[in-house]
Protein backbone atom coordinates (compact mmCIF):
# COMPACT_ATOMS: atom_id res chain seq x y z
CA UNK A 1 0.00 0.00 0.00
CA UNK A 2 2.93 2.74 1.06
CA UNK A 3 4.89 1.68 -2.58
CA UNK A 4 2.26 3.47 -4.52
CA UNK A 5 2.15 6.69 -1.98
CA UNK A 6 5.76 7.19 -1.37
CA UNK A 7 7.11 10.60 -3.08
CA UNK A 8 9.73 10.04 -5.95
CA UNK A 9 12.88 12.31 -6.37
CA UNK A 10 12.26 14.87 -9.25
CA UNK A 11 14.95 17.31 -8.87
CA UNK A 12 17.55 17.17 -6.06
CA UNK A 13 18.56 14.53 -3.52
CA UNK A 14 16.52 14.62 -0.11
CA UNK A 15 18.95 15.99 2.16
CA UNK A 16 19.80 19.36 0.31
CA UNK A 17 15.78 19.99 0.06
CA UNK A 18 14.95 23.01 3.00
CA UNK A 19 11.44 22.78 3.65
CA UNK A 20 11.87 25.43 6.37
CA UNK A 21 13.19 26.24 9.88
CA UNK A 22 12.03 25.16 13.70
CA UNK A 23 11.56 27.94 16.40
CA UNK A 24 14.77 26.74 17.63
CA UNK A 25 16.39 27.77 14.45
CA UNK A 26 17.03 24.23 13.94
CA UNK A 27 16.58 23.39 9.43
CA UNK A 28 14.33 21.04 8.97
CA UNK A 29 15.24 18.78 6.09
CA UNK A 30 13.28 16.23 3.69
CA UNK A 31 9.49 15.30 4.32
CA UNK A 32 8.08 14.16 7.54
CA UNK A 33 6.57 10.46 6.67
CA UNK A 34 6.02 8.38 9.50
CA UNK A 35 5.33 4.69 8.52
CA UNK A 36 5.04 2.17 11.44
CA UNK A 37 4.72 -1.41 10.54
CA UNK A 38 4.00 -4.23 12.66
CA UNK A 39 1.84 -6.41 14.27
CA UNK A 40 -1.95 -4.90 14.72
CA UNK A 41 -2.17 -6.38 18.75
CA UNK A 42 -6.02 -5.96 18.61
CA UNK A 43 -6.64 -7.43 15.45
CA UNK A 44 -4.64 -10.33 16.08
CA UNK A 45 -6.50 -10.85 19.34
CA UNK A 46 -9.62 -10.34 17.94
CA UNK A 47 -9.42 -12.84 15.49
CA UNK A 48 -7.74 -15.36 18.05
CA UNK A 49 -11.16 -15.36 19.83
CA UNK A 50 -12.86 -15.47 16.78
CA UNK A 51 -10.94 -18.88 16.22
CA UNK A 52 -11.22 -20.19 19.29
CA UNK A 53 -15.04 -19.73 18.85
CA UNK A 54 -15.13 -21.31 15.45
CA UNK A 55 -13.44 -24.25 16.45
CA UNK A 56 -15.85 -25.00 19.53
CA UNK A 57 -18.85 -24.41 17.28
CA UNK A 58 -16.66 -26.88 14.93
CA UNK A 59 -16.55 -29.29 18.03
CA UNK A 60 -20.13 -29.22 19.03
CA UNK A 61 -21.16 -29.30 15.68
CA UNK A 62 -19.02 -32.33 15.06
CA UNK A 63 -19.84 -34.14 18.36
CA UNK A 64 -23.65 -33.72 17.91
CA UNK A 65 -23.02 -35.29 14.40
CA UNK A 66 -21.44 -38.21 14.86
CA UNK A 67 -22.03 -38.77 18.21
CA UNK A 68 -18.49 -38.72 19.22
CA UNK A 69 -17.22 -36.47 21.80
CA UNK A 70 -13.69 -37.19 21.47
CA UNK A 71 -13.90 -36.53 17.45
CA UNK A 72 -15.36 -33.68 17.85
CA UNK A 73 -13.14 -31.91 20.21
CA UNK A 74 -9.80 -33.65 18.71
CA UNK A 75 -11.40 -31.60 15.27
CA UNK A 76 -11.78 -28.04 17.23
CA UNK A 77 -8.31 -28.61 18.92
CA UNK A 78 -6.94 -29.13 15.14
CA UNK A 79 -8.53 -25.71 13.86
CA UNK A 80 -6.69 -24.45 17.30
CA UNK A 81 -3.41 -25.67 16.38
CA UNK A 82 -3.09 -24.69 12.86
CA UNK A 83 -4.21 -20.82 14.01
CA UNK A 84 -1.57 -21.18 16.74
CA UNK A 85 1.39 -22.44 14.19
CA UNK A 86 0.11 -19.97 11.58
CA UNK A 87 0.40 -16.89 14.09
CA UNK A 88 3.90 -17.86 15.52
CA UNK A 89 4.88 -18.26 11.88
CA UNK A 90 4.04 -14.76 11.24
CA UNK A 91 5.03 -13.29 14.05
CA UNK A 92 8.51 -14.51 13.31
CA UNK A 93 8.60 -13.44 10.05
CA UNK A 94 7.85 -9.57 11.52
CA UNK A 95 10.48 -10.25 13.99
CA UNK A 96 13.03 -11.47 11.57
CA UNK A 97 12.50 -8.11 8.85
């Protein structure tokens, strides 16, 4: 998303553009983009629950079906596991770049 909105060099190189002065006197040089990347906490969380109610609805669903509790539950703790290996993965891969 922050490729396409990123400003391009036209003329001369970043750190000889002035774009002004502080009230300290201090020159204030090149544009002020902030980009933070990273892990959305909330998002991540919210989803987690999300999961975790999916795979009991998964379990009860499954258990009702087939008359099986153990199935059932063994299914649900499945859907928990692959969430669980699929948000280490990418939380290592943030770490890591």
């Amino acid at each position: 998303m922050w490729l396409n909105r990123l400003p391009k060099k036209l003329d001369e190189k970043l750190e000889k553009v002035c774009l002004g002065k502080r009230p300290n006197g201090e020159i204030i040089l090149g544009w002020g983009i902030l980009v933070i990347e990273g892990i959305h906490k909330r998002r991540i969380s919210r989803l987690a629950a999300a999961m975790a109610a999916l795979a009991m609805v998964i379990s009860l669903a499954y258990s009702a079906g087939k008359k099986d509790v153990s199935s059932g539950f063994a299914t649900g703790a499945l859907v928990v596991a692959c969430w669980t290996v699929f948000i280490t993965a990418l939380y290592f891969e943030f770490q890591g770049s």
